[in-house]
PDB file of N, CA and C in Angstrom:
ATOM      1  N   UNK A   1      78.479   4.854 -42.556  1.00  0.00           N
ATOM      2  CA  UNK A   1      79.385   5.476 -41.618  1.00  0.00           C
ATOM      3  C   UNK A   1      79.351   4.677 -40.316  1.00  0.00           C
ATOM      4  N   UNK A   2      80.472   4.355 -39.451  1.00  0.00           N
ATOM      5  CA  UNK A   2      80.622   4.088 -38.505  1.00  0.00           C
ATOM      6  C   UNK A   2      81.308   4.903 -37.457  1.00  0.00           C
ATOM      7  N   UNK A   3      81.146   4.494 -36.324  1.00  0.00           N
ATOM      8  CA  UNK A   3      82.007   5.652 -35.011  1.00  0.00           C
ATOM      9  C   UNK A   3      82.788   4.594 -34.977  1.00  0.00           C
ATOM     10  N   UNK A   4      83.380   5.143 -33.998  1.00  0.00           N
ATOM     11  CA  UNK A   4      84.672   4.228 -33.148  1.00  0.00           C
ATOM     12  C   UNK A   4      84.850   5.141 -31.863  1.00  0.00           C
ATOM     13  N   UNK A   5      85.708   4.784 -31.014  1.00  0.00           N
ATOM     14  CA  UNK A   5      85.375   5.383 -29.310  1.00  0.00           C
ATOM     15  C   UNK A   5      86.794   6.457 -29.526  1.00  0.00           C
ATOM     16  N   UNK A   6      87.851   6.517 -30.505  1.00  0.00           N
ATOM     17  CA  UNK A   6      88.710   7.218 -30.741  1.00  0.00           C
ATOM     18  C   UNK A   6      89.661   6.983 -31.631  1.00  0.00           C
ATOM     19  N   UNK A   7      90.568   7.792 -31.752  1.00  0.00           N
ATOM     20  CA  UNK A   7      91.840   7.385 -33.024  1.00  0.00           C
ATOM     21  C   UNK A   7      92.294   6.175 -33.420  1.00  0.00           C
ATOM     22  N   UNK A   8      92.823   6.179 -31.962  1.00  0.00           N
ATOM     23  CA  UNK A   8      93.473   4.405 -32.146  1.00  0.00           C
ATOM     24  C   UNK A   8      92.547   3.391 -32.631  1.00  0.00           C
ATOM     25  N   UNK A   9      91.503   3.068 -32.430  1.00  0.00           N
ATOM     26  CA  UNK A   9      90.312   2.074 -32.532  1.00  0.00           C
ATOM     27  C   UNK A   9      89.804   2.591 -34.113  1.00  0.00           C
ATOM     28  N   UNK A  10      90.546   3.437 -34.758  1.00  0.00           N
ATOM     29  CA  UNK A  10      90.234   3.827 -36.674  1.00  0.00           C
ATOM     30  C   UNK A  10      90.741   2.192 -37.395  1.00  0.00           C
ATOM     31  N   UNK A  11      91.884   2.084 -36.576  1.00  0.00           N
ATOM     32  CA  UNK A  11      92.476   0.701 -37.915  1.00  0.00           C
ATOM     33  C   UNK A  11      91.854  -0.715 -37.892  1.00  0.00           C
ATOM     34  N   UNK A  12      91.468  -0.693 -36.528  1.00  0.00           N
ATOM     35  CA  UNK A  12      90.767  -2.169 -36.930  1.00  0.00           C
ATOM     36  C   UNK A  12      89.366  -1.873 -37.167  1.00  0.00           C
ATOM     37  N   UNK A  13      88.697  -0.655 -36.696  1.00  0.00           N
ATOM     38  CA  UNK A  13      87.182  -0.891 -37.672  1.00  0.00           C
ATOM     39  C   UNK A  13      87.815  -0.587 -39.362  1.00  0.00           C
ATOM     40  N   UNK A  14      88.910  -0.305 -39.939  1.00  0.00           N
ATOM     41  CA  UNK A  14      89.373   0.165 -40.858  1.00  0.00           C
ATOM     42  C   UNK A  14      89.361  -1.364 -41.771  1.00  0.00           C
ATOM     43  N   UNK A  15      90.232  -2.423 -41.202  1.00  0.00           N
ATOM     44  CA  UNK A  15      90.138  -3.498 -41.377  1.00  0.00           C
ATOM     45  C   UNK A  15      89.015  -4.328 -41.684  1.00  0.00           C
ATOM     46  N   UNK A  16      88.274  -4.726 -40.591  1.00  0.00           N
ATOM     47  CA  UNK A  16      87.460  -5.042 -40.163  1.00  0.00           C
ATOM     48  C   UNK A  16      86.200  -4.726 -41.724  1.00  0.00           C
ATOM     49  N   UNK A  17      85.932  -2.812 -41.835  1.00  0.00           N
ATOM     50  CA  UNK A  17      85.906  -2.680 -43.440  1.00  0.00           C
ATOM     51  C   UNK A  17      86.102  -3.253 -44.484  1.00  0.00           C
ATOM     52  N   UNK A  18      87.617  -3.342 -44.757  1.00  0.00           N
ATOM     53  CA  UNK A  18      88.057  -3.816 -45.922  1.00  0.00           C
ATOM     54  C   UNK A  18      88.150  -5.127 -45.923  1.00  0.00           C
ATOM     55  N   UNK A  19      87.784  -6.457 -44.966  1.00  0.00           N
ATOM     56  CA  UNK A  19      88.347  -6.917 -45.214  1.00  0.00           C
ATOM     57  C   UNK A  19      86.751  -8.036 -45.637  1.00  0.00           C
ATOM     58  N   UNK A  20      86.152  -6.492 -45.601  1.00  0.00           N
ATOM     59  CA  UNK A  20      84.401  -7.870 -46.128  1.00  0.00           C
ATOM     60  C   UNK A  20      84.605  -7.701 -46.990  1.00  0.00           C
ATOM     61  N   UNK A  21      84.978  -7.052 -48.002  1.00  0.00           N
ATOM     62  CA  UNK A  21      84.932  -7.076 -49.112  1.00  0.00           C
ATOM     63  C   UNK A  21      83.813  -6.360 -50.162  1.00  0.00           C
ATOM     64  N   UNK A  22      83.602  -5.300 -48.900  1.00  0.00           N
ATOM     65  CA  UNK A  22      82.188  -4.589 -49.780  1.00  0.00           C
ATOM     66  C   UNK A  22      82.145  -3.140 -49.613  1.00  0.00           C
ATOM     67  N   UNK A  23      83.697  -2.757 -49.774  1.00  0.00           N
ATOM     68  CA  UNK A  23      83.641  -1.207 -50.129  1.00  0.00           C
ATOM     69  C   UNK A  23      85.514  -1.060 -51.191  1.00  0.00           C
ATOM     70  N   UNK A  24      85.108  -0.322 -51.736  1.00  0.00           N
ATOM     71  CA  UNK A  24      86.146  -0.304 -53.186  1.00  0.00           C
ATOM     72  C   UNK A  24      87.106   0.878 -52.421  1.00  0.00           C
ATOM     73  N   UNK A  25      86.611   1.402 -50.948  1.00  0.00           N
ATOM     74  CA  UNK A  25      87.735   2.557 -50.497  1.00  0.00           C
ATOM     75  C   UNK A  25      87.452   2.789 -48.768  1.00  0.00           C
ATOM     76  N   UNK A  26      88.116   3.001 -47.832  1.00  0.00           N
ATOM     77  CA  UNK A  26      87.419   3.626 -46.943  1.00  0.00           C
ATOM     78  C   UNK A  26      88.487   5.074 -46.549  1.00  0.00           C
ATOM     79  N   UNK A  27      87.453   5.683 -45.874  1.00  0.00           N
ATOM     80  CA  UNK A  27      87.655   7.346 -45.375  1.00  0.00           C
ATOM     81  C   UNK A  27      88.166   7.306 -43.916  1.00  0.00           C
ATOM     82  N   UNK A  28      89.041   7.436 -43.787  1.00  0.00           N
ATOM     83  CA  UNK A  28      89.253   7.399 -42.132  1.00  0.00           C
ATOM     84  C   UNK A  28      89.348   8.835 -41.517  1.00  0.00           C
ATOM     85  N   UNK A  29      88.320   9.084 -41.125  1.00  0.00           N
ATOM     86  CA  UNK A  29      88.292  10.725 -40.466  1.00  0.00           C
ATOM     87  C   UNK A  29      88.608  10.718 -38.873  1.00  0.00           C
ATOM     88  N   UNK A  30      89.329  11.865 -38.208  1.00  0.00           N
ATOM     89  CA  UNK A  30      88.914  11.801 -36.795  1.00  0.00           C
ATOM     90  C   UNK A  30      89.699  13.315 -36.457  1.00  0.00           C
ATOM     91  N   UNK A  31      90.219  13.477 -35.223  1.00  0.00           N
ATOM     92  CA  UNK A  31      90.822  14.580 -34.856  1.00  0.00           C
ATOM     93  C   UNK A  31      91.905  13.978 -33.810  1.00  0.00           C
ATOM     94  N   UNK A  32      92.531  14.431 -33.518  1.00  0.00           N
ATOM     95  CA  UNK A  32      93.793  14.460 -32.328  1.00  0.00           C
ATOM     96  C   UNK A  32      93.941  15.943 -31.966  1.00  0.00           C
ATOM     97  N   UNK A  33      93.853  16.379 -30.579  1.00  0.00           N
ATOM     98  CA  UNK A  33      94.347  17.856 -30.359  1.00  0.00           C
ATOM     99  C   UNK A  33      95.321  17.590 -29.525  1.00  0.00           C
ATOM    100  N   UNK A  34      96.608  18.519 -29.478  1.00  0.00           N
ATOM    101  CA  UNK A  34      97.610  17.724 -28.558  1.00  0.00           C
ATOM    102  C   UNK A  34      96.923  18.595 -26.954  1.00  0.00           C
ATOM    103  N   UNK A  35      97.450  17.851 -26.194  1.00  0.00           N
ATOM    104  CA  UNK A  35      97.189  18.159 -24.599  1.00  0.00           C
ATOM    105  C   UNK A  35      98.713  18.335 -24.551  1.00  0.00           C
ATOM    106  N   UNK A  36      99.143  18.142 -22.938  1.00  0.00           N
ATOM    107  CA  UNK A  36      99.840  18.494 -22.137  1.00  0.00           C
ATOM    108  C   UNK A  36     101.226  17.203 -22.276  1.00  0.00           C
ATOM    109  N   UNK A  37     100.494  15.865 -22.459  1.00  0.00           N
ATOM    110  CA  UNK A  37     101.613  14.481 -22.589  1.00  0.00           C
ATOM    111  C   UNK A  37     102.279  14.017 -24.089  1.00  0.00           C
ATOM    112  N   UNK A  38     102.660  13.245 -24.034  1.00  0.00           N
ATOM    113  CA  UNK A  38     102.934  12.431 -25.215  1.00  0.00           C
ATOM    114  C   UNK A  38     102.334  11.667 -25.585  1.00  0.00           C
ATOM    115  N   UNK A  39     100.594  11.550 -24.854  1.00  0.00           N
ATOM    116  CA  UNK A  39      99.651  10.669 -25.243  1.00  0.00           C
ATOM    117  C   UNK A  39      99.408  10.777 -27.043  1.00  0.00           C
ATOM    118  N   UNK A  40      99.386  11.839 -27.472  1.00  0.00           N
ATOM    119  CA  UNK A  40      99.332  12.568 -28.453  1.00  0.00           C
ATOM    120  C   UNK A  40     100.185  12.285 -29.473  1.00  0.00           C
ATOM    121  N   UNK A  41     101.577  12.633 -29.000  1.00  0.00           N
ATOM    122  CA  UNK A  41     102.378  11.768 -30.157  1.00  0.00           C
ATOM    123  C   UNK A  41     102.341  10.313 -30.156  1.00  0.00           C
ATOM    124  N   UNK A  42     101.731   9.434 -29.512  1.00  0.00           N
ATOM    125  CA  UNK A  42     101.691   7.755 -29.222  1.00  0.00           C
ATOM    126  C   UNK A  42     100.543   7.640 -30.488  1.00  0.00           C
ATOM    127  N   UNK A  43      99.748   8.116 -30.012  1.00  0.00           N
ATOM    128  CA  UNK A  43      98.104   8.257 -30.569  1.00  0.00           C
ATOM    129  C   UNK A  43      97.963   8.236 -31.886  1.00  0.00           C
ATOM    130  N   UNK A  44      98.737   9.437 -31.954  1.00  0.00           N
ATOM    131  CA  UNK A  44      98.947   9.979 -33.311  1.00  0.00           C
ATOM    132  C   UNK A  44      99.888   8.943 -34.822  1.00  0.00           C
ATOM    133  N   UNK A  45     100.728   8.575 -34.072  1.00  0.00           N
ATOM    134  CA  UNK A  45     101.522   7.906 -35.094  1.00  0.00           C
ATOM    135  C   UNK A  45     101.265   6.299 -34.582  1.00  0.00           C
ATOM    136  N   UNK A  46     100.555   5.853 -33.895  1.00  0.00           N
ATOM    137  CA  UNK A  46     100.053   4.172 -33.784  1.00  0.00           C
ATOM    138  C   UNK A  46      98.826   4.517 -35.090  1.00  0.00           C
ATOM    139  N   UNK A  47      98.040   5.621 -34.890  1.00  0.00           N
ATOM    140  CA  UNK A  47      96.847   5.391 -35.944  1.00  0.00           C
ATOM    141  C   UNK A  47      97.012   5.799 -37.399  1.00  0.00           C
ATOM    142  N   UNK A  48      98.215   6.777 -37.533  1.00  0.00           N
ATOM    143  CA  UNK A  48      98.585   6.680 -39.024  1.00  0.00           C
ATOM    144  C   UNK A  48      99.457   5.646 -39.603  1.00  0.00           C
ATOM    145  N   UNK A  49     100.352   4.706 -38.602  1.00  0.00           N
ATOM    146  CA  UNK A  49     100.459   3.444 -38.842  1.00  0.00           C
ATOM    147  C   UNK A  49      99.815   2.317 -39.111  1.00  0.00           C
ATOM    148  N   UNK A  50      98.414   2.561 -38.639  1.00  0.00           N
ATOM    149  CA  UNK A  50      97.737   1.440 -38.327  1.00  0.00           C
ATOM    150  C   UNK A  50      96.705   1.459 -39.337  1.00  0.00           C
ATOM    151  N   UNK A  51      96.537   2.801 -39.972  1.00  0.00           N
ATOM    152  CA  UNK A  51      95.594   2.786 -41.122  1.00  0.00           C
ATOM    153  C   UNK A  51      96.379   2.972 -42.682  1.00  0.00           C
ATOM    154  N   UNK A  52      97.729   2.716 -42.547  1.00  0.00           N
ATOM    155  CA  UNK A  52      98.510   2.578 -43.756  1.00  0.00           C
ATOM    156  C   UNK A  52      98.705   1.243 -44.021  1.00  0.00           C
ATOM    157  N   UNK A  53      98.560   0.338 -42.162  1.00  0.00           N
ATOM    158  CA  UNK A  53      98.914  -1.222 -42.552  1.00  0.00           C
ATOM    159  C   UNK A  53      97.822  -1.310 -43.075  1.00  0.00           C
ATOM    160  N   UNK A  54      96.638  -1.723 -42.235  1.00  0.00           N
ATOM    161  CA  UNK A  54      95.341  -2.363 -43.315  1.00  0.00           C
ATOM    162  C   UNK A  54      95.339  -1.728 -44.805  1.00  0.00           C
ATOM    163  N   UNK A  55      95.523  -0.364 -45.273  1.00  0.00           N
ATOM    164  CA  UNK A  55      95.599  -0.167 -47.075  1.00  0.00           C
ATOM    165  C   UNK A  55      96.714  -0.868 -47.966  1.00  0.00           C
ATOM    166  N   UNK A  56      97.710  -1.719 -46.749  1.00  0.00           N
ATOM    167  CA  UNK A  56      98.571  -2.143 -47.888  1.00  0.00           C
ATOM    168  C   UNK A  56      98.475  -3.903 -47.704  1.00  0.00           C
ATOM    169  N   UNK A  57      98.200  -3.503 -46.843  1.00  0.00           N
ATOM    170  CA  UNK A  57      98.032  -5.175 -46.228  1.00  0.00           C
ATOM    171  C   UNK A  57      96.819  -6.076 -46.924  1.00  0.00           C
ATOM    172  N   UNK A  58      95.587  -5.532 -46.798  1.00  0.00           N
ATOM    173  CA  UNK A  58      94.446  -5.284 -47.623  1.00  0.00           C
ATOM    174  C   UNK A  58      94.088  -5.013 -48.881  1.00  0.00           C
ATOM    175  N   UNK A  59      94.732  -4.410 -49.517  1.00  0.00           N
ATOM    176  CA  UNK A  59      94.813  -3.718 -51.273  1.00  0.00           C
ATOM    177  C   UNK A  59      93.983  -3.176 -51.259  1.00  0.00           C
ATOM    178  N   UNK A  60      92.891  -2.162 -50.152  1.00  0.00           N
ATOM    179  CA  UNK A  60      91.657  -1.139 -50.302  1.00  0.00           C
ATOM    180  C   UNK A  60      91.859  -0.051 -49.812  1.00  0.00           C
ATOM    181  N   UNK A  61      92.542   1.146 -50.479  1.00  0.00           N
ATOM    182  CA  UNK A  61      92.436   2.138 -50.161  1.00  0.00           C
ATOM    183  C   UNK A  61      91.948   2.841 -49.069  1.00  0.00           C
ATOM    184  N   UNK A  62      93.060   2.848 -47.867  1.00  0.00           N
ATOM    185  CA  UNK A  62      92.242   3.910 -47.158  1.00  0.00           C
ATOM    186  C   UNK A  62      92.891   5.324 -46.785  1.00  0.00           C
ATOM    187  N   UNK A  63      91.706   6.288 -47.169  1.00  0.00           N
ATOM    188  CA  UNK A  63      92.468   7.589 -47.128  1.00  0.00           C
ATOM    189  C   UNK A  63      92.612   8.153 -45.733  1.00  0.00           C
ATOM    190  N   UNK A  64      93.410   8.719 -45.544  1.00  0.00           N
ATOM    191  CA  UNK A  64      93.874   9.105 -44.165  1.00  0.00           C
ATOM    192  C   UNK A  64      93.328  10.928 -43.981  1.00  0.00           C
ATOM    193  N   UNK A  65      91.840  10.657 -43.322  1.00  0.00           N
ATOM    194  CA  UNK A  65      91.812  12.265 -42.747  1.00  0.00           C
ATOM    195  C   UNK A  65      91.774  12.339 -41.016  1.00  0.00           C
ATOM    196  N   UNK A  66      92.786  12.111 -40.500  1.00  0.00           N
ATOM    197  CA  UNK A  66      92.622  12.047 -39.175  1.00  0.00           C
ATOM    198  C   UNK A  66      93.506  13.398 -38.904  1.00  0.00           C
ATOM    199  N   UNK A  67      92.950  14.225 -38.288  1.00  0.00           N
ATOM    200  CA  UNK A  67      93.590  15.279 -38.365  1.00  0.00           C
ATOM    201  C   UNK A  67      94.677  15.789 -36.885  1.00  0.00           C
ATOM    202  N   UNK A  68      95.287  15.983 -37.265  1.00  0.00           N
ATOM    203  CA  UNK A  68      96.778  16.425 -36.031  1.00  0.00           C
ATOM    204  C   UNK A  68      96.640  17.636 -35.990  1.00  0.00           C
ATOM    205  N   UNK A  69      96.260  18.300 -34.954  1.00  0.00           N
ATOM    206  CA  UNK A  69      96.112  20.116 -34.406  1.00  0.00           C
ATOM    207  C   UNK A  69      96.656  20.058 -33.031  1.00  0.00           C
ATOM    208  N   UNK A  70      97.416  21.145 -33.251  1.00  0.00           N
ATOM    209  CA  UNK A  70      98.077  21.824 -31.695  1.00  0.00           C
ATOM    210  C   UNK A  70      97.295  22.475 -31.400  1.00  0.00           C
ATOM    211  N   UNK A  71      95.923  23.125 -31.730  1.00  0.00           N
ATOM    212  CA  UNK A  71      95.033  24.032 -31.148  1.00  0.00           C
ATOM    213  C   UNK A  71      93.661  24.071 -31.437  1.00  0.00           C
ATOM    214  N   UNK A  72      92.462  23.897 -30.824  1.00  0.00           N
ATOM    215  CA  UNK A  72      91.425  23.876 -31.235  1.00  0.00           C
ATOM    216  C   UNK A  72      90.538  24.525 -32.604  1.00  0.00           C
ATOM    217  N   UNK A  73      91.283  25.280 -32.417  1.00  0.00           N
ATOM    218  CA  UNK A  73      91.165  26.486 -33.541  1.00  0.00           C
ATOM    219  C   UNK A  73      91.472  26.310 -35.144  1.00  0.00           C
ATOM    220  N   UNK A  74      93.143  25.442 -35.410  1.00  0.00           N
ATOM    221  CA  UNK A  74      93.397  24.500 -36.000  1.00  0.00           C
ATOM    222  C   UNK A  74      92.308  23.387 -36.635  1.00  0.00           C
ATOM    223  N   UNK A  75      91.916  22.978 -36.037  1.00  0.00           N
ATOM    224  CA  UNK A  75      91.299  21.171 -36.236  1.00  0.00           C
ATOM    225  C   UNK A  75      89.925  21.905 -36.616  1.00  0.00           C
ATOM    226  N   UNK A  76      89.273  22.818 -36.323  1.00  0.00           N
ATOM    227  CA  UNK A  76      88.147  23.938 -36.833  1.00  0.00           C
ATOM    228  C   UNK A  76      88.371  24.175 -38.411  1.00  0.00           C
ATOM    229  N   UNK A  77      89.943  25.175 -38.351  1.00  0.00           N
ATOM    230  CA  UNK A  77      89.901  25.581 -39.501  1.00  0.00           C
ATOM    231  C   UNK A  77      90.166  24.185 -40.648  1.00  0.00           C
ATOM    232  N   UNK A  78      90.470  22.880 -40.069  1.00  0.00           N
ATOM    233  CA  UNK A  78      90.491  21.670 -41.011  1.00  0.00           C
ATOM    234  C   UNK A  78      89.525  21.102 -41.462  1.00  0.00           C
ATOM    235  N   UNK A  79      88.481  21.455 -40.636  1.00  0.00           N
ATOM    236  CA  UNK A  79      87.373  20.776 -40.236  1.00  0.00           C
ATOM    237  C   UNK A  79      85.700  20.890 -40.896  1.00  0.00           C
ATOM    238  N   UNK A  80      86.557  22.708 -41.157  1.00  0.00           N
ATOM    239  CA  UNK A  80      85.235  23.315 -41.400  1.00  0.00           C
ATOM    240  C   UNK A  80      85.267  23.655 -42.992  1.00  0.00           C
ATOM    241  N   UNK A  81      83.907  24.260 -43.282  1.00  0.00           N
ATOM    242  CA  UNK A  81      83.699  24.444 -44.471  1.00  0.00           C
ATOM    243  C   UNK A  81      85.074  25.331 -45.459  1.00  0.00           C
ATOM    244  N   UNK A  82      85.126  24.978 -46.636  1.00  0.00           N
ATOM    245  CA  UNK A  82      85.999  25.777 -46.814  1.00  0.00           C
ATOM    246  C   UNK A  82      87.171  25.013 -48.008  1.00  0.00           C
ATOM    247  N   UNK A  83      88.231  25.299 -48.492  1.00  0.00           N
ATOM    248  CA  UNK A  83      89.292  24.867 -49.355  1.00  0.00           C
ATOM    249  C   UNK A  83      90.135  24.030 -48.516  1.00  0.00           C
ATOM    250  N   UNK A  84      90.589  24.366 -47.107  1.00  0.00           N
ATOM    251  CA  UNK A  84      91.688  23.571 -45.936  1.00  0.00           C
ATOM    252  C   UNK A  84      90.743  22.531 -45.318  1.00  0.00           C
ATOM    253  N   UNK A  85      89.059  22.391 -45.749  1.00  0.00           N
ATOM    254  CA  UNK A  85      88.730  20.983 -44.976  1.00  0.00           C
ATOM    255  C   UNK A  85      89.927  19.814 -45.456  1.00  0.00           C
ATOM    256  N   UNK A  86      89.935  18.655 -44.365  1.00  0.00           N
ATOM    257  CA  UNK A  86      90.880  17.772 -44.848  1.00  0.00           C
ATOM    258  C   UNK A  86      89.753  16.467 -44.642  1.00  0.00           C
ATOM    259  N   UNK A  87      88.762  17.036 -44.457  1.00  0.00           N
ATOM    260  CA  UNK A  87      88.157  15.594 -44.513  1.00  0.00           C
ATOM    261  C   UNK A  87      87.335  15.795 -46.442  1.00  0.00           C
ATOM    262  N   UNK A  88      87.327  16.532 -46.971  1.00  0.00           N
ATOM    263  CA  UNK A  88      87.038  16.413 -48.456  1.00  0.00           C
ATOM    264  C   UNK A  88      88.559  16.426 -49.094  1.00  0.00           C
ATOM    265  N   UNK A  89      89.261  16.405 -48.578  1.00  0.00           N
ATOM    266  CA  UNK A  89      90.405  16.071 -49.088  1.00  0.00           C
ATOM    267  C   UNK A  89      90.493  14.440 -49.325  1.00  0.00           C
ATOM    268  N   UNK A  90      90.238  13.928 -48.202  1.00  0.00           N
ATOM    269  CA  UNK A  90      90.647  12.612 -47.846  1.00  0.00           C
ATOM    270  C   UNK A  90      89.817  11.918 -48.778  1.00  0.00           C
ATOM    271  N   UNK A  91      88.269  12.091 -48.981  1.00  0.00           N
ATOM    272  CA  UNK A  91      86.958  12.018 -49.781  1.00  0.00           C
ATOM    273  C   UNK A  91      87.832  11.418 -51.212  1.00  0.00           C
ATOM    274  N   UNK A  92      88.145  12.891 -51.463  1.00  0.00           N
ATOM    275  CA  UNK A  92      88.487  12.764 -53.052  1.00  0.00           C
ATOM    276  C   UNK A  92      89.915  12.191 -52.901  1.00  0.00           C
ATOM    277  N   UNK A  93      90.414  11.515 -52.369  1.00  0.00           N
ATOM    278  CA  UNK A  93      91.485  10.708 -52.412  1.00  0.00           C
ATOM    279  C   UNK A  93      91.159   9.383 -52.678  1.00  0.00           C
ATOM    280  N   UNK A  94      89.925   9.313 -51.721  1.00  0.00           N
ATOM    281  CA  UNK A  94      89.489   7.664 -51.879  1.00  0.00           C
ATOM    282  C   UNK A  94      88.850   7.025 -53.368  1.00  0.00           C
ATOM    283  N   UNK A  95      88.438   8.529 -53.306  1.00  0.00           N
ATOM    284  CA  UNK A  95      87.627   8.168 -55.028  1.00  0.00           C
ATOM    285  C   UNK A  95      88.440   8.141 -56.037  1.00  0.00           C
ATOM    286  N   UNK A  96      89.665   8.892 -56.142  1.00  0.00           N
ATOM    287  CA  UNK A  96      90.669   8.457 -57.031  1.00  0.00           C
ATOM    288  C   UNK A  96      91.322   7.231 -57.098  1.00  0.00           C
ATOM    289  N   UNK A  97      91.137   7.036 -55.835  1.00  0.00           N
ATOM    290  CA  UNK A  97      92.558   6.024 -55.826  1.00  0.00           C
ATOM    291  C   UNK A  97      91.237   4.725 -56.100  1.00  0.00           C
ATOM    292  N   UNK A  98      89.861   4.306 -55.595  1.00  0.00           N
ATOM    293  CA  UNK A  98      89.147   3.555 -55.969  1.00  0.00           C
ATOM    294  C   UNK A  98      89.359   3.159 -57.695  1.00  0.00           C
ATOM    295  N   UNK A  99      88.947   4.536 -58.182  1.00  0.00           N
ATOM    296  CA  UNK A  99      88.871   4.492 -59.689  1.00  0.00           C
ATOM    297  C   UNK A  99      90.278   3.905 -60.645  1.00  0.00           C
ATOM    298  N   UNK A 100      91.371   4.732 -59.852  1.00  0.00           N
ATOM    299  CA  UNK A 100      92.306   3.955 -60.159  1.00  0.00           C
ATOM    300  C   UNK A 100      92.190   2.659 -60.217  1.00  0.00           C
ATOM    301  N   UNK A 101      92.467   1.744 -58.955  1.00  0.00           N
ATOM    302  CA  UNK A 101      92.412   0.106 -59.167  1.00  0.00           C
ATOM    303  C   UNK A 101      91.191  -0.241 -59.642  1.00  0.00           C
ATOM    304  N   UNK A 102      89.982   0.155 -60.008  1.00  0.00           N
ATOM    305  CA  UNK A 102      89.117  -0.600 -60.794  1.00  0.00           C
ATOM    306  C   UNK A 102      89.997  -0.279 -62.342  1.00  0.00           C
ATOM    307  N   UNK A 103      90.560   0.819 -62.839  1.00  0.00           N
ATOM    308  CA  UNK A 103      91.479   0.855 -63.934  1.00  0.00           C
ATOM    309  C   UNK A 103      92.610  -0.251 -63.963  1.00  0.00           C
ATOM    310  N   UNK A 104      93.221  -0.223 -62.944  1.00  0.00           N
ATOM    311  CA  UNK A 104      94.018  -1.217 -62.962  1.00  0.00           C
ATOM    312  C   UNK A 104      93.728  -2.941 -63.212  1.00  0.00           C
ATOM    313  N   UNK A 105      92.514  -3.198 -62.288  1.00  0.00           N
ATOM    314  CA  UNK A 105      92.006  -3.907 -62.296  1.00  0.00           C
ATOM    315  C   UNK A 105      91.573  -4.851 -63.640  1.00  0.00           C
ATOM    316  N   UNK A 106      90.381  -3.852 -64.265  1.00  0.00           N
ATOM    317  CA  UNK A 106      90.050  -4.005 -65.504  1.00  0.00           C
ATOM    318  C   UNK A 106      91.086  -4.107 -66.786  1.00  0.00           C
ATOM    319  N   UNK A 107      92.362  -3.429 -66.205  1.00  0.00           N
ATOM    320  CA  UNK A 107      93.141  -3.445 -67.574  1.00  0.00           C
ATOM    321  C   UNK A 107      94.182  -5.137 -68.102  1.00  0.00           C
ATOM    322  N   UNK A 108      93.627  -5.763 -66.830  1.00  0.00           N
ATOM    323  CA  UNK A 108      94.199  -7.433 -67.173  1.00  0.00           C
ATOM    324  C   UNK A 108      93.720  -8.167 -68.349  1.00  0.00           C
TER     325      UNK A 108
END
C-alpha cells in the first residue's frame, strides 16, 4: 500500500505502479467530499480521468474506488463495513479483471 497527499496525485503513483511491472492490478481508493467550490468537480473528474488513462495506456488494470460524496455521512456509508463498501467493490474488480488477462494472456 501506498499514500499519496490526495486524489489528484492517485494517477501518477497509479502509473508509476504499473509501469514496474510488478503488480497484475492496482486498487485506487480515496474520498472526495464536495465543499462549497468547483474544486470538487475539477478534482473529481481530472482523477477518474487520470486513473482510466494509466489502465488503458498501461494494459494493468486499475480499479477505480475513489469515492464522490456530497456528505460526510455518504463517504461513511461507502466506506464502512457492510454490502455499499466501494472500496471491496473496487478489490474484487481488480481481481477479476487480473484473472481475466492472465486468461487472456495464457490463451495465445
Amino acid at each position: 500500500m501506498i499514500r499519496v497527499p490526495g486524489a489528484f496525485e492517485i494517477p501518477v503513483a497509479a502509473r508509476r505502479l504499473a509501469v514496474s511491472g510488478d503488480y497484475d492490478a492496482i486498487i485506487a481508493l480515496g474520498c472526495l467530499i464536495k465543499g462549497d467550490t468547483m474544486h470538487f468537480e475539477y478534482i473529481a473528474a481530472a482523477a477518474s480521468q487520470g486513473i482510466m488513462d494509466v489502465s488503458t495506456s498501461t494494459g494493468v488494470p486499475v480499479a477505480f474506488g475513489v469515492l464522490t460524496a456530497i456528505t460526510d455521512e455518504q463517504a461513511e456509508v461507502r466506506s464502512g463495513p457492510g454490502p455499499d463498501n466501494k472500496g471491496r467493490e473496487a478489490a474484487l474488480a481488480a481481481i477479476e479483471m487480473a484473472t481475466l488477462f492472465r486468461q487472456i494472456g495464457s490463451a495465445r
